[in-house]
C-alpha atoms as a PDB file:
ATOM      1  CA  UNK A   1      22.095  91.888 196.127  1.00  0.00           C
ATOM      2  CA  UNK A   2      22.048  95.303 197.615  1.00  0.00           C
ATOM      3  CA  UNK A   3      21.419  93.696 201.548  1.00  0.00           C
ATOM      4  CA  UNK A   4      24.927  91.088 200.645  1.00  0.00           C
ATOM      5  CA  UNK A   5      26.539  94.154 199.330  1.00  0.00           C
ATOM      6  CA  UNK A   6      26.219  95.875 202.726  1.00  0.00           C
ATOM      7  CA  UNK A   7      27.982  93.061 204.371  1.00  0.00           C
ATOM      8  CA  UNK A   8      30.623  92.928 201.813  1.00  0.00           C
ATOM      9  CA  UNK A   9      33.173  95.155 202.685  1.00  0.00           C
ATOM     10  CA  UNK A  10      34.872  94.651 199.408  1.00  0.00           C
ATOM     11  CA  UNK A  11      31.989  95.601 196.980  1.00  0.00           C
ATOM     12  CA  UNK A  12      32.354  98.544 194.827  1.00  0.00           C
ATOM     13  CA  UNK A  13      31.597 100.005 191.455  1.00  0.00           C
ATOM     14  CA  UNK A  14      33.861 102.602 191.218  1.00  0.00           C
ATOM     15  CA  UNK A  15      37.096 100.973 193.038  1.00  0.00           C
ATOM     16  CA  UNK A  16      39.286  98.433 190.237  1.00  0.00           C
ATOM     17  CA  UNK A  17      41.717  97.456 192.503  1.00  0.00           C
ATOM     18  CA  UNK A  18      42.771  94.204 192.228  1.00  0.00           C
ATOM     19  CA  UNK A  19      41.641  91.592 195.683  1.00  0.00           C
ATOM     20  CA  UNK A  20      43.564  89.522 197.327  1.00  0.00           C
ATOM     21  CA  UNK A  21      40.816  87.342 198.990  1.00  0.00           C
ATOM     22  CA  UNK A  22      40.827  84.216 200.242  1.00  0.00           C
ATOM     23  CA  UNK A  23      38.156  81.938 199.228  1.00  0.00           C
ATOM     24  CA  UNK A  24      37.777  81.392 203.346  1.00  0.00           C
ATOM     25  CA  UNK A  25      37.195  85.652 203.966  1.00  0.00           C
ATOM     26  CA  UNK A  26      34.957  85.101 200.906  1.00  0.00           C
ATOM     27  CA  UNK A  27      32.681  82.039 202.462  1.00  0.00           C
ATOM     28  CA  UNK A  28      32.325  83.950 205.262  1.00  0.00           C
ATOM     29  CA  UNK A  29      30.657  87.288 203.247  1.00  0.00           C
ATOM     30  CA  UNK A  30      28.857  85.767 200.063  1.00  0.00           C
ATOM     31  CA  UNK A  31      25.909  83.619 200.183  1.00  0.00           C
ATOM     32  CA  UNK A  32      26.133  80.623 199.714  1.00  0.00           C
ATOM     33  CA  UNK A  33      24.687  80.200 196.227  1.00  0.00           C
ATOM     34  CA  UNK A  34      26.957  82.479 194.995  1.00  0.00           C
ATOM     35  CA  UNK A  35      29.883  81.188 196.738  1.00  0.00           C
ATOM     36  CA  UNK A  36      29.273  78.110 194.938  1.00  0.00           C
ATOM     37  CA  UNK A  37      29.218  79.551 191.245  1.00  0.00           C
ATOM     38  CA  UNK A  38      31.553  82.323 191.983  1.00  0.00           C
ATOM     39  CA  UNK A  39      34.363  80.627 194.041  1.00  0.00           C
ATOM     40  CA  UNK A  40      33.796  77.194 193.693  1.00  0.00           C
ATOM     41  CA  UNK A  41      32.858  77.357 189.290  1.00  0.00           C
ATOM     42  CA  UNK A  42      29.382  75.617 190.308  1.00  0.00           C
ATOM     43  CA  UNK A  43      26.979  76.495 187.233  1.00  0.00           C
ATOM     44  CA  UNK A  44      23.276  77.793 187.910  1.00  0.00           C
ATOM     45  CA  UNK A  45      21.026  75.355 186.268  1.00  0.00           C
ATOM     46  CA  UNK A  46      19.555  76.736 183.116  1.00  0.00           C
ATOM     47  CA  UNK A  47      16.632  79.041 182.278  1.00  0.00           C
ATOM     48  CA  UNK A  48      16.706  79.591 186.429  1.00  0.00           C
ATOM     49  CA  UNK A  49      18.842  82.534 186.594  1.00  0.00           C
ATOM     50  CA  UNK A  50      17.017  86.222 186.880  1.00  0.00           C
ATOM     51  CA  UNK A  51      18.806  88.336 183.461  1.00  0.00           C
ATOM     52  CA  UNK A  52      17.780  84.824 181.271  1.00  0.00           C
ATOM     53  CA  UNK A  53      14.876  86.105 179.895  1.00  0.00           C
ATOM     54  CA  UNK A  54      15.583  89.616 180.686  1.00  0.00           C
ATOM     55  CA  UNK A  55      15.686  92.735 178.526  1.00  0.00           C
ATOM     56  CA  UNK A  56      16.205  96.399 180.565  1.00  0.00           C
ATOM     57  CA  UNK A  57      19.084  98.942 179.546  1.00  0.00           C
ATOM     58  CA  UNK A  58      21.721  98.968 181.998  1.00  0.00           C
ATOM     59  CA  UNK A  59      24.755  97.906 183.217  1.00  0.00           C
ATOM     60  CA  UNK A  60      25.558  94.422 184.058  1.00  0.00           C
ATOM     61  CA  UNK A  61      28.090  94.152 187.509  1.00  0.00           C
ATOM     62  CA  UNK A  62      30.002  91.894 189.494  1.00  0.00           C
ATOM     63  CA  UNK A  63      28.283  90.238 192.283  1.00  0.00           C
ATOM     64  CA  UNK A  64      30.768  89.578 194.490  1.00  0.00           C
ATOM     65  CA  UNK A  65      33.090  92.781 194.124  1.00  0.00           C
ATOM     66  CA  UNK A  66      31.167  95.542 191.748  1.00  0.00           C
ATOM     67  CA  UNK A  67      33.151  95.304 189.107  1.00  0.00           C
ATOM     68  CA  UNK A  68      31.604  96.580 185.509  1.00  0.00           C
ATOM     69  CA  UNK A  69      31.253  93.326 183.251  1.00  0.00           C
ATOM     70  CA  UNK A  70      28.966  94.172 180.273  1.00  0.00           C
ATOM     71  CA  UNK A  71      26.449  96.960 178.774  1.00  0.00           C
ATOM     72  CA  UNK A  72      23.328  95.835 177.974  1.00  0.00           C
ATOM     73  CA  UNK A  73      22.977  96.130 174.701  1.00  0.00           C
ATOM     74  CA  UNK A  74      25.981  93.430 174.534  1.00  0.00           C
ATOM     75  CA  UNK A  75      23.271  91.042 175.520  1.00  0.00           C
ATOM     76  CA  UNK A  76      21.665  88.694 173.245  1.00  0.00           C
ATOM     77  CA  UNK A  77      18.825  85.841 173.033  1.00  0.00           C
ATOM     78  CA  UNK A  78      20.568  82.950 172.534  1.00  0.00           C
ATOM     79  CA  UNK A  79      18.428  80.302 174.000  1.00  0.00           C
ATOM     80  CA  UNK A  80      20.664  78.353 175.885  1.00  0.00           C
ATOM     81  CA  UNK A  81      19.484  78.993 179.176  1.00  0.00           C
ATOM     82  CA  UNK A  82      21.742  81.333 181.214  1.00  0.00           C
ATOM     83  CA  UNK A  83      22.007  85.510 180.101  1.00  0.00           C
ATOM     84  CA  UNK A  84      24.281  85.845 176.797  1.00  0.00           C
ATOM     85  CA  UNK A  85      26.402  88.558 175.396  1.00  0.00           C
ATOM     86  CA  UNK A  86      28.535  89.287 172.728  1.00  0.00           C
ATOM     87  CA  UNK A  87      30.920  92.081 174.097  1.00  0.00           C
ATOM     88  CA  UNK A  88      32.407  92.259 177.901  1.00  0.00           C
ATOM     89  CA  UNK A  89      33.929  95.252 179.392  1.00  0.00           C
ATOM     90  CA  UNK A  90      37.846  94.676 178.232  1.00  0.00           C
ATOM     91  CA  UNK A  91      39.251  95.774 181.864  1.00  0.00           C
ATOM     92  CA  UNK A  92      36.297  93.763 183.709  1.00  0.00           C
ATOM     93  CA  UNK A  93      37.243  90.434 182.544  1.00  0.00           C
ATOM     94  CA  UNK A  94      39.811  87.936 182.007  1.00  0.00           C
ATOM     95  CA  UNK A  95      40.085  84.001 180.315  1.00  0.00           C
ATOM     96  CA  UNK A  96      41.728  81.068 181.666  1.00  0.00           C
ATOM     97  CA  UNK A  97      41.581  77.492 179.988  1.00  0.00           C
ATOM     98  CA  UNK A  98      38.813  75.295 181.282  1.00  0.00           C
ATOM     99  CA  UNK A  99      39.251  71.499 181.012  1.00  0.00           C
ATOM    100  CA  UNK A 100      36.560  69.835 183.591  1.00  0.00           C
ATOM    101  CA  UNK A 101      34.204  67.374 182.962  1.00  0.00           C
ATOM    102  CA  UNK A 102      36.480  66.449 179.975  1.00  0.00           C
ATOM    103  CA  UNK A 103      35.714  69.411 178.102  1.00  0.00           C
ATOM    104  CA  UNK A 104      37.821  72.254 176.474  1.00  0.00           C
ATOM    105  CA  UNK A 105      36.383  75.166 177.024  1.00  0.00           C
ATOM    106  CA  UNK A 106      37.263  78.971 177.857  1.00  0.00           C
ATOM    107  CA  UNK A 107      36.232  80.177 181.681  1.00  0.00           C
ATOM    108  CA  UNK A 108      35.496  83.921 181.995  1.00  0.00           C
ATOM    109  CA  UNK A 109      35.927  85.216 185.347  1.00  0.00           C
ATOM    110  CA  UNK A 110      36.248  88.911 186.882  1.00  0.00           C
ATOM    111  CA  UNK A 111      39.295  90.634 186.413  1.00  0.00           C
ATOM    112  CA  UNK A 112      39.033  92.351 190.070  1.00  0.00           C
ATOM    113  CA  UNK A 113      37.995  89.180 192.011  1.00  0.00           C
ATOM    114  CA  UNK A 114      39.018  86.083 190.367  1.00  0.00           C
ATOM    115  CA  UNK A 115      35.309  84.867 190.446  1.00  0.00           C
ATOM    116  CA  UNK A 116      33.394  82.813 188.176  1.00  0.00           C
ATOM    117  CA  UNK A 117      31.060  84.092 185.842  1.00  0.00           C
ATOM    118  CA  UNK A 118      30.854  81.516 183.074  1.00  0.00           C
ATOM    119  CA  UNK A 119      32.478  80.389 179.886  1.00  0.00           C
ATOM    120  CA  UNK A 120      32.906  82.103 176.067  1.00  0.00           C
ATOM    121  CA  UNK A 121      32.430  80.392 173.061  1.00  0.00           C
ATOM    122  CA  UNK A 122      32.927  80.975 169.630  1.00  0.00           C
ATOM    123  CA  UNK A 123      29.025  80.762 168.570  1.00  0.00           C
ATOM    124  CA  UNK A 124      28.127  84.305 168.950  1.00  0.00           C
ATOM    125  CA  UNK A 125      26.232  87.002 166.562  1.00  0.00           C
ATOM    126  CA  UNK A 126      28.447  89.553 164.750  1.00  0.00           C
ATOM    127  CA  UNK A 127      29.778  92.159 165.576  1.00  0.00           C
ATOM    128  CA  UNK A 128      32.318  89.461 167.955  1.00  0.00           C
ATOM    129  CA  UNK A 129      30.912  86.155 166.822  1.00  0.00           C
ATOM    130  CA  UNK A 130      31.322  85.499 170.336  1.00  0.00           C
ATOM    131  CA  UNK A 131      28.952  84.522 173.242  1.00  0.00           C
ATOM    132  CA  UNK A 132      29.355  85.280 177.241  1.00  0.00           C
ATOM    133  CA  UNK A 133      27.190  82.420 178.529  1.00  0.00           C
ATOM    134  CA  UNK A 134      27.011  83.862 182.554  1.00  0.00           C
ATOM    135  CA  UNK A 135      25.700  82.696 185.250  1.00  0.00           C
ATOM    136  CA  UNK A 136      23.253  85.438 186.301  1.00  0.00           C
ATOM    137  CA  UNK A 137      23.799  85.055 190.265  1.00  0.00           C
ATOM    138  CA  UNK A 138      27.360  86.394 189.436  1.00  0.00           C
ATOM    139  CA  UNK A 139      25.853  89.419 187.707  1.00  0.00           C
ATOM    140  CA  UNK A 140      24.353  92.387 189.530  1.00  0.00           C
ATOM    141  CA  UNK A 141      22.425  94.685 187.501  1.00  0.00           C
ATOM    142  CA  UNK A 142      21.908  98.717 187.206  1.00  0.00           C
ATOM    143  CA  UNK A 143      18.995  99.849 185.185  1.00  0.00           C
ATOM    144  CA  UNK A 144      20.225 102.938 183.389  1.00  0.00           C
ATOM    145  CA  UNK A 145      17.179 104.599 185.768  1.00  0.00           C
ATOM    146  CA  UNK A 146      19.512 104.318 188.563  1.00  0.00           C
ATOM    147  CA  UNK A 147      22.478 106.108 187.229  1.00  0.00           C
END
């Protein structure tokens, strides 16, 4: 991620203005993997992604712009194949109703962008009851190490 952020003229983890990118500026910067996910919804396939199986303390980023998305100690096992969490960062995310594939469910995507991370559902562990089921190439993440 560091080598795409370089090239990405956009990316930053302290700025939270909102972008106004086209998804054509944005083809042209991002991989294409994470175009795909992040632009186009595409899901990762499961128990692929990097922060699956994962367990460090630090702090969980937009790929495509740097925005902050979740703490890790938000983040939970839930065995369903892509990195979970109960808790996002209130000002890093936002919801929109998802109806493809003939489903109803509830896309989360970042609040500075407009990517795609993944979806919430309602099957979470307390404190929320909820679970973040993201698609780790849309996630960057900053061992507390770093900071």
């Amino acid at each position: 991620m560091e080598n795409e952020a370089k090239n990405n003229p956009y990316y930053s983890r302290t700025d939270t203005t909102k972008l106004d990118i086209s998804n054509e500026e944005w083809e042209k910067i991002l991989a294409p993997d994470l175009y795909a996910i992040a632009r186009e919804a595409a899901t990762e396939r499961p128990f692929t992604g990097k922060y699956n199986e994962f367990d460090e303390l630090g702090e969980y980023y937009c790929a495509v712009c740097g925005n902050h998305l979740f703490r890790s100690t938000s983040k939970f096992s839930s065995s369903c194949g892509w990195p979970s969490f109960f808790e996002a960062d209130k000002e890093g995310v936002y919801y929109k109703k998802d109806t493809a594939y003939g489903m109803e469910r509830v896309e989360v995507l970042c609040k500075r962008c407009d990517s795609h991370l993944g979806h919430v559902f309602d099957d979470g562990p307390k404190p929320t009851g909820l679970r973040y089921c993201m698609n780790s190439i849309s996630l960057e993440f900053v061992p507390d190490s770093e900071k």
